[in-house]
N, C-alpha and C. Protein backbone atom coordinates (compact mmCIF):
# COMPACT_ATOMS: atom_id res chain seq x y z
N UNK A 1 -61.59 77.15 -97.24
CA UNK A 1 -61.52 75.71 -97.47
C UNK A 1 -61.59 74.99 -96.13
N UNK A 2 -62.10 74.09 -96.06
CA UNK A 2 -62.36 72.79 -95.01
C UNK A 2 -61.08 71.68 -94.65
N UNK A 3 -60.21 72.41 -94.90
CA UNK A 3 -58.88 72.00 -94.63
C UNK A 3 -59.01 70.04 -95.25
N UNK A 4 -58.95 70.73 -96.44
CA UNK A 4 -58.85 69.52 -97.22
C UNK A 4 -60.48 68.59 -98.05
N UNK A 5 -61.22 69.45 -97.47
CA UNK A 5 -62.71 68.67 -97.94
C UNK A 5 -63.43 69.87 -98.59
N UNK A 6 -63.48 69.79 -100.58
CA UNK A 6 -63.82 70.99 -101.02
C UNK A 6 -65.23 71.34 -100.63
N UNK A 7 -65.50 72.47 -100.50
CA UNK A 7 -66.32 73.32 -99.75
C UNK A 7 -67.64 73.18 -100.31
N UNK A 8 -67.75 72.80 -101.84
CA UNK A 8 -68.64 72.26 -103.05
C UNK A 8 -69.19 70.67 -102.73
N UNK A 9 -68.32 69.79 -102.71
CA UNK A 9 -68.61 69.02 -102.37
C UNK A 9 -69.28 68.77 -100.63
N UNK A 10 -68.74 69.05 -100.09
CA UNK A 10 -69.55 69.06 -98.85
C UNK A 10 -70.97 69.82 -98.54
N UNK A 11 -71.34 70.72 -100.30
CA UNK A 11 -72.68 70.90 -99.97
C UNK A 11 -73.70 70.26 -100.68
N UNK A 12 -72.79 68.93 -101.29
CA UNK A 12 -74.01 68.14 -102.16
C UNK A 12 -73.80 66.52 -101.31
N UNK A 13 -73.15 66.72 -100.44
CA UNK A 13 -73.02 65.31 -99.15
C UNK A 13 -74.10 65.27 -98.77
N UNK A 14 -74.92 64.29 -98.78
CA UNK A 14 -75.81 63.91 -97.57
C UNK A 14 -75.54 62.38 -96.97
N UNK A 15 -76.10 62.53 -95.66
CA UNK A 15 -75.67 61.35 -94.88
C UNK A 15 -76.55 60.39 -96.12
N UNK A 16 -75.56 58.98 -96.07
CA UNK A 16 -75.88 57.52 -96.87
C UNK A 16 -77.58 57.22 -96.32
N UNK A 17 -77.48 57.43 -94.55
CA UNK A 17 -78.31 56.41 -94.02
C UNK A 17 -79.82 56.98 -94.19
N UNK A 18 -79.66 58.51 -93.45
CA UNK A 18 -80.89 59.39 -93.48
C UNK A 18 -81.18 60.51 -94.66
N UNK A 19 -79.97 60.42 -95.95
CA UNK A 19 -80.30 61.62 -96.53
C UNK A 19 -80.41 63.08 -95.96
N UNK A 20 -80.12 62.82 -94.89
CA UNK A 20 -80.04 64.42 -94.45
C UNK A 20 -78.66 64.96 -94.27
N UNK A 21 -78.47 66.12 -93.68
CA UNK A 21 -77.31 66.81 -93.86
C UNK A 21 -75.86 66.55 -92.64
N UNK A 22 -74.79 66.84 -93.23
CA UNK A 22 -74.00 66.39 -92.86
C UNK A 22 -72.78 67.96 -91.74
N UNK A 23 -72.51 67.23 -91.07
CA UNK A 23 -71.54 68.30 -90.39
C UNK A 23 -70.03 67.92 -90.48
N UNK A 24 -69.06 69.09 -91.10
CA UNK A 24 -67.68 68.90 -91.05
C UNK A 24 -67.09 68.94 -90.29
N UNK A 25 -66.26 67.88 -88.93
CA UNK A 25 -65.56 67.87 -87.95
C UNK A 25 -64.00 68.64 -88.72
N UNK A 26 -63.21 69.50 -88.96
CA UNK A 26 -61.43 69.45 -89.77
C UNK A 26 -61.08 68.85 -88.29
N UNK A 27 -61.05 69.38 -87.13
CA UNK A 27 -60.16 68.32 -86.18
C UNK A 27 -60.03 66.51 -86.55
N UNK A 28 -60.91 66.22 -86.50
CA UNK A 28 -61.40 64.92 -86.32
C UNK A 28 -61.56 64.37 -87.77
N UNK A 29 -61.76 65.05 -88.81
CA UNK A 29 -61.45 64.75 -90.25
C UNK A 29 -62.51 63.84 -90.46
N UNK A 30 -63.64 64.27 -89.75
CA UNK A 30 -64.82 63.42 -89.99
C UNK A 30 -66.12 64.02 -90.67
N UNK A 31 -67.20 63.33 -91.20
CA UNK A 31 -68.49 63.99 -91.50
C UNK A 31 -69.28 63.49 -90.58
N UNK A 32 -69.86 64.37 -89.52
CA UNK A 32 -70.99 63.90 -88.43
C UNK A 32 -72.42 63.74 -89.27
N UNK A 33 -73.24 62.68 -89.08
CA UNK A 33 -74.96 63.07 -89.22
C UNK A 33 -75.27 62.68 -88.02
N UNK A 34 -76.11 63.74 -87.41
CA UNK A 34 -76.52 64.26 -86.63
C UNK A 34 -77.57 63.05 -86.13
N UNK A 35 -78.59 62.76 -87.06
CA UNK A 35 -80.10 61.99 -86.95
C UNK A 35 -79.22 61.12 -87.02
N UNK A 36 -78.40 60.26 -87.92
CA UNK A 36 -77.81 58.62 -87.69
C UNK A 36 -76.56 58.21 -86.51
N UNK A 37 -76.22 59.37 -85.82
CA UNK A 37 -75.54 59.21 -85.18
C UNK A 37 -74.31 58.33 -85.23
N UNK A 38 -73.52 58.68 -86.35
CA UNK A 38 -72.47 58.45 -87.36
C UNK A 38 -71.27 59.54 -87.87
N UNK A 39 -70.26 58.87 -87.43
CA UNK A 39 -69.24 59.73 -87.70
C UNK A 39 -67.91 59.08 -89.60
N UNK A 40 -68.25 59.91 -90.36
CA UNK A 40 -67.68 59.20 -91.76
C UNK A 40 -66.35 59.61 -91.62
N UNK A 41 -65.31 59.07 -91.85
CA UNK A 41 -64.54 59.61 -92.08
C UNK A 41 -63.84 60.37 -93.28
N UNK A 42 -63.05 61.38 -93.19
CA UNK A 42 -62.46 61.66 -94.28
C UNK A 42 -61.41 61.32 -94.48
N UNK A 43 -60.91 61.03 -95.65
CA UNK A 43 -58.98 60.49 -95.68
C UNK A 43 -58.28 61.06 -96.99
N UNK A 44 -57.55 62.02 -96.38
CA UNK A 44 -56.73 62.37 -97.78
C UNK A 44 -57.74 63.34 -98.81
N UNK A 45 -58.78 63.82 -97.76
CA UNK A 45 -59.81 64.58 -98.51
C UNK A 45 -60.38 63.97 -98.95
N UNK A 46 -60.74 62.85 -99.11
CA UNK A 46 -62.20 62.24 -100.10
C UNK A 46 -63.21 61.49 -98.76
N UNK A 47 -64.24 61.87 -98.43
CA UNK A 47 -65.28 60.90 -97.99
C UNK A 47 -65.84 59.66 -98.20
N UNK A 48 -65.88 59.15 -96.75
CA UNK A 48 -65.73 57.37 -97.30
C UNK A 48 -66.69 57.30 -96.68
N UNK A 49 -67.97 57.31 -97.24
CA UNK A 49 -69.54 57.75 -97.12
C UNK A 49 -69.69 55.93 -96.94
N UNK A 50 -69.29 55.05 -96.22
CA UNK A 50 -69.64 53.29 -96.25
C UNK A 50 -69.86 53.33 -94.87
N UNK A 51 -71.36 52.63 -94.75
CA UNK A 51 -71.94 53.10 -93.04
C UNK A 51 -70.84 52.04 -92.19
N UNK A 52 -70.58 50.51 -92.81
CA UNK A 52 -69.07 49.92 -92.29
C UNK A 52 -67.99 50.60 -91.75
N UNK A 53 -67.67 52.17 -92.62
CA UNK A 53 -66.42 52.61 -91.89
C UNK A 53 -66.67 53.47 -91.26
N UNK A 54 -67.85 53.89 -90.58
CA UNK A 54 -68.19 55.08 -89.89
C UNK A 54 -68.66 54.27 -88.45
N UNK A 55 -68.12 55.57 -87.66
CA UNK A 55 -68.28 54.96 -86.09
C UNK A 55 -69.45 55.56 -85.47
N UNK A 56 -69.77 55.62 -84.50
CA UNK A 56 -71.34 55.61 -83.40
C UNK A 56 -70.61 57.13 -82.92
N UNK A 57 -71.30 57.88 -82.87
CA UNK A 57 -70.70 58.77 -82.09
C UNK A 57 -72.07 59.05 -80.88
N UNK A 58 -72.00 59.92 -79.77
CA UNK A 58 -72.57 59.98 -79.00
C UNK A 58 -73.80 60.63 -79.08
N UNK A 59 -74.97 60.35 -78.71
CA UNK A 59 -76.17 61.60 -78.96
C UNK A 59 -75.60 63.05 -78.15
């Protein structure tokens, strides 16, 4: 388990912006996409896939 993000669901996630695939931070309790350069967060285990609550992360 993904320490809190079921393992199922994180393989039918795709990023909102690009449709492409997503990476599980458990430190950081985030979903990275890679191409949008966007970090989603997770809270309490559910993904809050709203490009509003996701931050810039670095190339």
């Amino acid at each position: 388990m993904n320490d809190g993000l079921d393992p199922d669901l994180l393989a039918i996630l795709v990023c909102p912006v690009t449709r492409g695939p997503l990476r599980y931070d458990a430190q950081a309790s985030e979903l990275i996409s890679e191409a949008a350069g966007l970090a989603f967060p997770v809270r309490d285990g559910v993904p809050v896939m709203l490009v509003e609550e996701a931050r810039q992360v670095a190339p």
